[in-house]
C-alpha atoms as a PDB file:
ATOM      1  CA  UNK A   1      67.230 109.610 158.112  1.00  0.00           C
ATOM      2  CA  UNK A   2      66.683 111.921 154.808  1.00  0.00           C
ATOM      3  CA  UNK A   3      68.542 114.332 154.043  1.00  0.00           C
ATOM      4  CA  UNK A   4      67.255 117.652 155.684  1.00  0.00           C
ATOM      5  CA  UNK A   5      67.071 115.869 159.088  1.00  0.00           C
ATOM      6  CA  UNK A   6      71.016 115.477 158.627  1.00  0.00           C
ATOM      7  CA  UNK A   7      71.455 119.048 157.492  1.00  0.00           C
ATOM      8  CA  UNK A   8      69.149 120.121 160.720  1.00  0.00           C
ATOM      9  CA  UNK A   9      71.394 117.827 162.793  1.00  0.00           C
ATOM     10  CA  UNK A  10      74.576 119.548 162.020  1.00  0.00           C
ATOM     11  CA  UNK A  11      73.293 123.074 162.267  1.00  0.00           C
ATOM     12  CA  UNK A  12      71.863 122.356 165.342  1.00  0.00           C
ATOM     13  CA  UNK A  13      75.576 121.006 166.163  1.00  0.00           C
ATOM     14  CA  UNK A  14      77.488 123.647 164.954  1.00  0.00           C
ATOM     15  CA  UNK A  15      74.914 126.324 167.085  1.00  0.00           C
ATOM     16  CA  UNK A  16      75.715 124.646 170.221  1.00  0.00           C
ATOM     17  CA  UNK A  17      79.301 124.906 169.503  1.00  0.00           C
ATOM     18  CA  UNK A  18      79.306 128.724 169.008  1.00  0.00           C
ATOM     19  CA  UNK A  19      76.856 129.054 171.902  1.00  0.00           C
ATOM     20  CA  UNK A  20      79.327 126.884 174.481  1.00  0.00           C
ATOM     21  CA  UNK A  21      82.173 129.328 173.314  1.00  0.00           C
ATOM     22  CA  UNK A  22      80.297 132.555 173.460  1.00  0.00           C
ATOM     23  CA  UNK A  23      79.316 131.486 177.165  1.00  0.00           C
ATOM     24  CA  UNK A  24      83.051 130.422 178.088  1.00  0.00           C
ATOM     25  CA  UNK A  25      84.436 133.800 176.796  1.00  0.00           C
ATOM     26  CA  UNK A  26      81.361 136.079 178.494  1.00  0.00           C
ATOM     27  CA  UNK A  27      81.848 134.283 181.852  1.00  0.00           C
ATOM     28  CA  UNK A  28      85.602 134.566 181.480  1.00  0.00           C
ATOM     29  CA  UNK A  29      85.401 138.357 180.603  1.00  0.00           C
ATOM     30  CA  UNK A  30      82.913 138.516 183.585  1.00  0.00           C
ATOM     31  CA  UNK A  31      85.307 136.098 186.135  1.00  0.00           C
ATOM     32  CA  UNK A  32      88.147 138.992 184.718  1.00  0.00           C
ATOM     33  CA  UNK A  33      86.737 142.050 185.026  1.00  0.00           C
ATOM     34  CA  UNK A  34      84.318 141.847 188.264  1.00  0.00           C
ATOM     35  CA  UNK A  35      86.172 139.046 190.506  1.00  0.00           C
ATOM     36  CA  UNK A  36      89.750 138.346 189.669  1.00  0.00           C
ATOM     37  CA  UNK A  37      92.514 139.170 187.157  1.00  0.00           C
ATOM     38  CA  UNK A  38      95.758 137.315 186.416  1.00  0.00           C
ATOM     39  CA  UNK A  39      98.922 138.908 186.643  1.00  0.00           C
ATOM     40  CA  UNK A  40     102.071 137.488 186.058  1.00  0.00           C
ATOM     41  CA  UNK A  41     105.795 139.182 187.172  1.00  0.00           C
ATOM     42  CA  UNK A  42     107.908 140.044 184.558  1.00  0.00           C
ATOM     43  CA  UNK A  43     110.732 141.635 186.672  1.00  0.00           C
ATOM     44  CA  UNK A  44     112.610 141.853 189.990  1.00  0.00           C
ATOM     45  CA  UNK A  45     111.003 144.976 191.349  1.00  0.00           C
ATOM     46  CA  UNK A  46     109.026 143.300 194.032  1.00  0.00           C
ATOM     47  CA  UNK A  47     112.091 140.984 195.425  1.00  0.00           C
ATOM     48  CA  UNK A  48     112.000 139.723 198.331  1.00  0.00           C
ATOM     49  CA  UNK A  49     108.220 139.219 197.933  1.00  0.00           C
ATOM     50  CA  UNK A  50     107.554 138.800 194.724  1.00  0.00           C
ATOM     51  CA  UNK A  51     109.785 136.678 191.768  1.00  0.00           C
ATOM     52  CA  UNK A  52     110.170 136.521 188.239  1.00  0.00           C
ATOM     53  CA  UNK A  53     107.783 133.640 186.982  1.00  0.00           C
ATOM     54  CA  UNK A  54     105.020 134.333 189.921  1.00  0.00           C
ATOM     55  CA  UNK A  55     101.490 134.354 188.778  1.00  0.00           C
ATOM     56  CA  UNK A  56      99.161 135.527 191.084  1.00  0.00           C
ATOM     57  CA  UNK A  57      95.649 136.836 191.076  1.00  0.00           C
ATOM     58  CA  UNK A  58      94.626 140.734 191.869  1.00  0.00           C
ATOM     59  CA  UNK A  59      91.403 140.982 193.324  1.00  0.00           C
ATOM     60  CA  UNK A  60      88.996 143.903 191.150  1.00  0.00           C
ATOM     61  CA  UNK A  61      86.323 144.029 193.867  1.00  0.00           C
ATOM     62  CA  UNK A  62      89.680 145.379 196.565  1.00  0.00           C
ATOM     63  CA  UNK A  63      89.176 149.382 195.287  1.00  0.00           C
ATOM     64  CA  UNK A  64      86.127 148.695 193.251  1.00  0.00           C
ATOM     65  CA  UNK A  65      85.709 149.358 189.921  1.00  0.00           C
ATOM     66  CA  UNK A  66      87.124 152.360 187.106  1.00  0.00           C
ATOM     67  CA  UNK A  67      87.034 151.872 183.293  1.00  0.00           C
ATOM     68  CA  UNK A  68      89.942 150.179 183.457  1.00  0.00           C
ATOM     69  CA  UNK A  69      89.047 147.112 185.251  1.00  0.00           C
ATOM     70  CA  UNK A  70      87.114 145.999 181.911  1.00  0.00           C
ATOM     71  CA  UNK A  71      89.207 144.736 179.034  1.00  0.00           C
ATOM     72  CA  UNK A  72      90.556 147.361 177.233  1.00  0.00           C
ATOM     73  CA  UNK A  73      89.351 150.213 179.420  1.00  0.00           C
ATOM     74  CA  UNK A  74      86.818 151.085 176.552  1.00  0.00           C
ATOM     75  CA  UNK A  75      83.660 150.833 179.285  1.00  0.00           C
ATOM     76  CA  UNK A  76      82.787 154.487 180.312  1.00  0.00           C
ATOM     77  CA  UNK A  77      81.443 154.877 183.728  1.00  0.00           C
ATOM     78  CA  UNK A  78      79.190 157.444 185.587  1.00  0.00           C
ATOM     79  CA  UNK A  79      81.709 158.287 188.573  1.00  0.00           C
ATOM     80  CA  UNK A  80      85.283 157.875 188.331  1.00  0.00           C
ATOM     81  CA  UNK A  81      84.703 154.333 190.452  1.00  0.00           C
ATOM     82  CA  UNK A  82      82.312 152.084 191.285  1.00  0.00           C
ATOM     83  CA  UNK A  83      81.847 151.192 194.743  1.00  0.00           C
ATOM     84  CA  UNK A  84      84.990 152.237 195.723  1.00  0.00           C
ATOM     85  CA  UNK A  85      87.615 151.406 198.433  1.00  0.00           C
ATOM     86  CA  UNK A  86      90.765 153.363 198.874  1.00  0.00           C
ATOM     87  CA  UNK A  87      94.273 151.470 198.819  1.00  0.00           C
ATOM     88  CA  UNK A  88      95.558 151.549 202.166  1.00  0.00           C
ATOM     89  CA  UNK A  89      99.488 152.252 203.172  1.00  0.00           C
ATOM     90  CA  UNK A  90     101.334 148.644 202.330  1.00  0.00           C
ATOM     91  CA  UNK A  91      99.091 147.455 199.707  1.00  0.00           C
ATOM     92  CA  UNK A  92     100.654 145.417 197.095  1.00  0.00           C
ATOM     93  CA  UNK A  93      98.342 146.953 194.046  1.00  0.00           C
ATOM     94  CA  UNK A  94      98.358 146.516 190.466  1.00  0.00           C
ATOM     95  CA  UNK A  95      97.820 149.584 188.279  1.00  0.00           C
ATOM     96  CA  UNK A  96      98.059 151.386 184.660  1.00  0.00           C
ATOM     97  CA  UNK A  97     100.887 153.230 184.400  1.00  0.00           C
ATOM     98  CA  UNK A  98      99.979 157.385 184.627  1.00  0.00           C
ATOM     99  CA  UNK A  99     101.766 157.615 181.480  1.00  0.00           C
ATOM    100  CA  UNK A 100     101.193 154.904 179.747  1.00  0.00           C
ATOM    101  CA  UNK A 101      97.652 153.131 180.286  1.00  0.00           C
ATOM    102  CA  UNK A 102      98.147 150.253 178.654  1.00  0.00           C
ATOM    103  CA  UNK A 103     100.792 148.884 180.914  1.00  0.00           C
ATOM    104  CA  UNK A 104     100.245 147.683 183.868  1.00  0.00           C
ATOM    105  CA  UNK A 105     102.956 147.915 187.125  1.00  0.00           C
ATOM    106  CA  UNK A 106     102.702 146.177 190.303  1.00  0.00           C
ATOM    107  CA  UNK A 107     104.376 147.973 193.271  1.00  0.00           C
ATOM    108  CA  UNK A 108     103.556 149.014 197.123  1.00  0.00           C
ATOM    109  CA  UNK A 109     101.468 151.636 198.327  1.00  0.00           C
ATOM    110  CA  UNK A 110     103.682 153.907 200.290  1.00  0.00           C
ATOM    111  CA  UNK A 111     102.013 157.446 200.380  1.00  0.00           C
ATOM    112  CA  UNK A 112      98.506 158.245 200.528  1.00  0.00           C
ATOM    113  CA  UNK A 113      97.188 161.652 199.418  1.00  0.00           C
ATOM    114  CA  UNK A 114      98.264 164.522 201.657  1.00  0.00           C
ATOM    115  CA  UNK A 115     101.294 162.570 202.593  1.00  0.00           C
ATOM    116  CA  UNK A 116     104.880 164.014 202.564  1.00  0.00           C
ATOM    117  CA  UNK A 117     107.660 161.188 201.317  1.00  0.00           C
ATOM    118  CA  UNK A 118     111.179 161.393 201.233  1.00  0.00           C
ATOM    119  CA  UNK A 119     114.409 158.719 200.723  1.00  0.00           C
ATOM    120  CA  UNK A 120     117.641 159.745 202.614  1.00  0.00           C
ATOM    121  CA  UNK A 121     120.305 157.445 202.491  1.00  0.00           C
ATOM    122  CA  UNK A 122     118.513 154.577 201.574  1.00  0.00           C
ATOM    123  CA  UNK A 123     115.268 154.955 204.516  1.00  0.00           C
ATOM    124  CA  UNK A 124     112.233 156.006 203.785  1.00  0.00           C
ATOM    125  CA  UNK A 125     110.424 158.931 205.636  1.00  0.00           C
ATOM    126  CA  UNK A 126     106.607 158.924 205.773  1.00  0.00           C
ATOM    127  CA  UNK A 127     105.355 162.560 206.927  1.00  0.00           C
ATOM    128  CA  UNK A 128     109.173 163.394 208.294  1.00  0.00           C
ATOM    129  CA  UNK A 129     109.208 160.344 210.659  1.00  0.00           C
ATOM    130  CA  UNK A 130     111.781 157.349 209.570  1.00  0.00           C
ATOM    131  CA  UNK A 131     109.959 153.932 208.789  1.00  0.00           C
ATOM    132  CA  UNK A 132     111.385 151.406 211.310  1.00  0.00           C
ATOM    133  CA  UNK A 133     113.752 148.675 209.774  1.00  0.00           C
ATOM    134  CA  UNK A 134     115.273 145.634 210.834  1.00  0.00           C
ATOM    135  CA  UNK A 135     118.041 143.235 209.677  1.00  0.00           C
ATOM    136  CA  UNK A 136     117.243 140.042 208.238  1.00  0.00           C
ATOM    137  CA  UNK A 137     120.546 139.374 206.842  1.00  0.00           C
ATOM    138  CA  UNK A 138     121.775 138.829 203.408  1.00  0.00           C
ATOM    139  CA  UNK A 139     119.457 137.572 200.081  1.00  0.00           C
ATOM    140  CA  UNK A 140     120.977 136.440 197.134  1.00  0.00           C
ATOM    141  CA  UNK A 141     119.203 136.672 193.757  1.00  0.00           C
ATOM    142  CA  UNK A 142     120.320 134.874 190.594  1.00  0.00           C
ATOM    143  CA  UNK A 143     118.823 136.117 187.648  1.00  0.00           C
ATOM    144  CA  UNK A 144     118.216 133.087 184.817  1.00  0.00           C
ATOM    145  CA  UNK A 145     121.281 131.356 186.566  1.00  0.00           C
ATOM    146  CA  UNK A 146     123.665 133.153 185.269  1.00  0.00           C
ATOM    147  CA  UNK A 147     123.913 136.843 186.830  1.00  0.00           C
ATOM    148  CA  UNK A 148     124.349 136.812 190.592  1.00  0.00           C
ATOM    149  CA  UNK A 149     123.292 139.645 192.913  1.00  0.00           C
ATOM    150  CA  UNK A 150     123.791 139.814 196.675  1.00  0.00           C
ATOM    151  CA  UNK A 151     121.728 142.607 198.340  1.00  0.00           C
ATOM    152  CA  UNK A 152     121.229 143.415 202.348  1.00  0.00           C
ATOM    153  CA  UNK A 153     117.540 142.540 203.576  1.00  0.00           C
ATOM    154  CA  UNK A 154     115.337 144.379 205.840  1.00  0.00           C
ATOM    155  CA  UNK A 155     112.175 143.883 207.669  1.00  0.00           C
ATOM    156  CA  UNK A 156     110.041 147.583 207.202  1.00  0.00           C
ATOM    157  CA  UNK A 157     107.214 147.639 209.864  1.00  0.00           C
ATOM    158  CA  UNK A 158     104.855 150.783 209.035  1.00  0.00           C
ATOM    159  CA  UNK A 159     103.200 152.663 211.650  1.00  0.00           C
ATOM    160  CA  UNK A 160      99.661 150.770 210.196  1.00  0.00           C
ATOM    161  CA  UNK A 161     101.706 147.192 211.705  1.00  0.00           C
ATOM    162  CA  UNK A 162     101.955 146.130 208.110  1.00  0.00           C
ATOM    163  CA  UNK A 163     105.240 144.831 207.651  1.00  0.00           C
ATOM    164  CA  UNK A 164     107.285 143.171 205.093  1.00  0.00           C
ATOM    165  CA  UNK A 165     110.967 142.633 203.712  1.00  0.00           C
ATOM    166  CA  UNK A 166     112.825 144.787 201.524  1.00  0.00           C
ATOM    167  CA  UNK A 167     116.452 144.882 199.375  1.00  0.00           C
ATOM    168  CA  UNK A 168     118.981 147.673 199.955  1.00  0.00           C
ATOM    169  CA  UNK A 169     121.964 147.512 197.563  1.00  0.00           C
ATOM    170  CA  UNK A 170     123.995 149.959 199.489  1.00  0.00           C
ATOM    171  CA  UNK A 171     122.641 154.134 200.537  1.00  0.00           C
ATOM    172  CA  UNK A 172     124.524 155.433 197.411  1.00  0.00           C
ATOM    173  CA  UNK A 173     122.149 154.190 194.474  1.00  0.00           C
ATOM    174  CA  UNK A 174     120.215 156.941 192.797  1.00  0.00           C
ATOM    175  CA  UNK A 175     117.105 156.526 194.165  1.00  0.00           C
ATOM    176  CA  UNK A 176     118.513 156.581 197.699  1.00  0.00           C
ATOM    177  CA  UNK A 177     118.322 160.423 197.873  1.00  0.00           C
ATOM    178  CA  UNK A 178     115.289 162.235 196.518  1.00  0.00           C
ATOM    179  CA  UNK A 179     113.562 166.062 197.435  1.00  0.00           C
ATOM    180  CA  UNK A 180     110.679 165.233 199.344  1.00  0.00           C
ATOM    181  CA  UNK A 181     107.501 164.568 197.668  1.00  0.00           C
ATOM    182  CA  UNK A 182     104.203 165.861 198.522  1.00  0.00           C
ATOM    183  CA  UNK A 183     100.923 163.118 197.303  1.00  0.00           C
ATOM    184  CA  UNK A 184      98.294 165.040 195.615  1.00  0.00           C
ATOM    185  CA  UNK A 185      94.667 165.321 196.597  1.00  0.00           C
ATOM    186  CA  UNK A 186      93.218 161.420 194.961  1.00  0.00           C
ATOM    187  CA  UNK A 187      96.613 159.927 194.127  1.00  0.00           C
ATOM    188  CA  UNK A 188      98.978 157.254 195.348  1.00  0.00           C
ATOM    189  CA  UNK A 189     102.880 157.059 195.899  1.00  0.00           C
ATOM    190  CA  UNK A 190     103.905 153.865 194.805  1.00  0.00           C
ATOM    191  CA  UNK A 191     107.053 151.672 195.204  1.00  0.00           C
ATOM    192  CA  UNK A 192     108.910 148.437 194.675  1.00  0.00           C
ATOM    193  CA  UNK A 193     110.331 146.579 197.551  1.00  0.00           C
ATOM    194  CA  UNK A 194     113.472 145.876 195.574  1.00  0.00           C
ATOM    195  CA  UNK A 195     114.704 149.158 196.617  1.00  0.00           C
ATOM    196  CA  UNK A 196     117.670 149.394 194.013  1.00  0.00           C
ATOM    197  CA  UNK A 197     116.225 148.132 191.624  1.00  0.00           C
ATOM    198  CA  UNK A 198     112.489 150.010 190.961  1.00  0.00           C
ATOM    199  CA  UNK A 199     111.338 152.828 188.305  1.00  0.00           C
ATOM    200  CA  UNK A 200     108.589 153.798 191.122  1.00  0.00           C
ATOM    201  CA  UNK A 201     106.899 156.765 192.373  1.00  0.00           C
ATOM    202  CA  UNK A 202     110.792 158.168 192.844  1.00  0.00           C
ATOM    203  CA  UNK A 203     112.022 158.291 189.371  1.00  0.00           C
ATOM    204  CA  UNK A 204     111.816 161.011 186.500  1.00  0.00           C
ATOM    205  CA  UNK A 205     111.249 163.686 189.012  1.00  0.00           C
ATOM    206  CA  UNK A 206     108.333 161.890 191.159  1.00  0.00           C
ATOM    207  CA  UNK A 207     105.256 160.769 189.457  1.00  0.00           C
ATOM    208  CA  UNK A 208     102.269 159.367 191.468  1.00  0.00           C
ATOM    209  CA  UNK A 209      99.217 157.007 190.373  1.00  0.00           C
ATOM    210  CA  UNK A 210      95.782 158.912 189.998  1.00  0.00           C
ATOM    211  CA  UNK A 211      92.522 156.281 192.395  1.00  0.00           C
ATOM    212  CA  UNK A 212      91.010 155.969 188.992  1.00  0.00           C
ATOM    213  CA  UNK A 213      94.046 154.100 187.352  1.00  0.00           C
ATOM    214  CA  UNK A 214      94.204 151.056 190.033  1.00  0.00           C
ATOM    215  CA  UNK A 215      93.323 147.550 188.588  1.00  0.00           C
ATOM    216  CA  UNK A 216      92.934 145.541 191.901  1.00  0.00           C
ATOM    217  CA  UNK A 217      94.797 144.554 195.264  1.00  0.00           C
ATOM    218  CA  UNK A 218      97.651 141.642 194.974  1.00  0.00           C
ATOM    219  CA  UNK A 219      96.089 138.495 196.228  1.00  0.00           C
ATOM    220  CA  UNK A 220      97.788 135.115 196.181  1.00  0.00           C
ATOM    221  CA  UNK A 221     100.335 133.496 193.569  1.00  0.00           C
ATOM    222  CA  UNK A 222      98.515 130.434 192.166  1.00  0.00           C
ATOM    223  CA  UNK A 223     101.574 129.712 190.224  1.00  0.00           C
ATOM    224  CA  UNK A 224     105.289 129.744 190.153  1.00  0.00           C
ATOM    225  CA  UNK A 225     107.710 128.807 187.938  1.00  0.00           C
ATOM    226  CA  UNK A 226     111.912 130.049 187.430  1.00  0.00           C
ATOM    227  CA  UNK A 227     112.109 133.306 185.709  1.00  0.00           C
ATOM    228  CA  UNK A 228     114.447 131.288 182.642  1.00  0.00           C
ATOM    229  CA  UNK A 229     110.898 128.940 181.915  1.00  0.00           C
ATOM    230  CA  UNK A 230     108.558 129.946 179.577  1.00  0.00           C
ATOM    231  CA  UNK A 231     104.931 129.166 181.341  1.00  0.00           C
ATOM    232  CA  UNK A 232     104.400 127.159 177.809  1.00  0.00           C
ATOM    233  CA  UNK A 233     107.228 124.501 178.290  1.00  0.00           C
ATOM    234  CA  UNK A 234     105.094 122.433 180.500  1.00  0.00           C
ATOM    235  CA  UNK A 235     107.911 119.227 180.034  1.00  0.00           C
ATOM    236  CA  UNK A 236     110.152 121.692 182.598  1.00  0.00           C
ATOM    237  CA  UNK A 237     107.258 122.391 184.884  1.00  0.00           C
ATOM    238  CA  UNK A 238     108.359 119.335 187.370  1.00  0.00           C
ATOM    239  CA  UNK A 239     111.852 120.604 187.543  1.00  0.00           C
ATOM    240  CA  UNK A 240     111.274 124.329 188.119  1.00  0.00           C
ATOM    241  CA  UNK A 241     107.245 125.023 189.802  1.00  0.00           C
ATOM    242  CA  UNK A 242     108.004 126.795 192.760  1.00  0.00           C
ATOM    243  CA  UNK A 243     105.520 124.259 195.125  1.00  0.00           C
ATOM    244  CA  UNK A 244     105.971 126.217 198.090  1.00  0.00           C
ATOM    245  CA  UNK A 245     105.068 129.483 196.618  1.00  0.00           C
ATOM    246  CA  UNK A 246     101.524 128.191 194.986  1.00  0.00           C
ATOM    247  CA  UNK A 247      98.969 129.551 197.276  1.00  0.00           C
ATOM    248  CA  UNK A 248     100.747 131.777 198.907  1.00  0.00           C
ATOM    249  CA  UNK A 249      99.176 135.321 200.425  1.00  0.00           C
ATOM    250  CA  UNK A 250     100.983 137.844 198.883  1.00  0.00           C
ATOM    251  CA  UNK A 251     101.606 140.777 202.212  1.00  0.00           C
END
């Protein structure tokens, strides 16, 4: 073999390379942007339902698609969304923060628009009538093994049936209390399960998420590790995955 047919060789190498990768990355952005998006939770707001170290998937297709279901929300769009679905009451949703796009939160839709939501003394009031709670007893969440928190936990049934547990400190923390807010025409009243323990839709004076800024619904974790493991220390993985929380629906 001369020496061109070498040089030919390796070009033609080195282009099938580049080509493999650029095909990897478009059908990643694709998988990303179009189907699903991975999400992992950084914080305790969700608790019961959600821990620190879950990774789960959000589903784009749920509420359709806005610029910011593309990477970088950089992809201007003719309508506000594209094919579109509205979040319904109970939805666990990802979504960019009003005020800051480029995070994103996860929390529960509460309040659709036109709704009227209020907290007294811990309960939460959808349109003046009192969401339905149950006892489930006590949950105790320890935070990277050291810090230990022991909360009351309820079961909150809306009048939709959706239903699903939620942490109550006591009725004296200072989101337990609020004026009642009204949801705008086109937005969303968002918040964590964790009651104590959420900057939600009840914080800084009220603040609710416009349809355009949702990223997806919450789907199922496909992953779970201890909040105190990094996901790249994969010589602790036998020790702390969560096995019985891989696959799980997230309600």
């Amino acid at each position: 073999m001369n020496k061109k047919k070498i040089k030919k060789a390796k070009d033609g190498g080195f282009f099938e390379f580049f080509k493999t990768i650029f095909y990897a990355v478009f059908i990643a952005i694709i998988f990303r942007s179009l189907l699903f998006e991975p999400y992992n939770i950084p914080s305790g707001s969700m608790l019961p339902n959600l821990l620190i170290g879950d990774y789960l998937f959000v589903s784009k297709f749920s509420y359709g698609y806005s610029r910011y279901s593309f990477p970088f929300g950089i992809i201007p769009l003719p309508q506000n969304r594209l094919f579109s679905d509205t979040p319904k009451r109970g939805d666990v949703a990802v979504f960019k923060l009003p005020t800051n796009t480029s995070i994103n939160y996860i929390k529960r839709v509460v309040g659709l628009p036109g709704d009227t939501i209020q907290m007294k003394l811990g309960k939460l009031y959808i349109n003046k009538k009192l969401v339905n709670q149950t006892e489930e007893g006590n949950y105790k969440h320890i935070y990277k093994r050291v810090f230990e928190q022991n909360m009351d936990k309820y079961k909150e049934t809306l009048e939709n049936g959706k239903n699903y547990s939620v942490l109550n400190i006591n009725d004296f923390q200072i989101l337990d209390n609020t004026k009642e807010f009204v949801v705008p025409d086109n937005n969303y009243f968002v918040m964590g399960d964790n009651r104590d323990n959420s900057l939600d839709s009840r914080a800084n004076g009220g603040w609710f998420v416009p349809f355009e800024n949702f990223v997806g619904k919450g789907n199922f974790i496909f992953f779970s590790i201890s909040g105190d493991t990094k996901f790249w220390e994969f010589w602790r993985w036998p020790f702390n995955i969560r096995y019985d929380r891989i696959f799980k629906k997230i309600t």
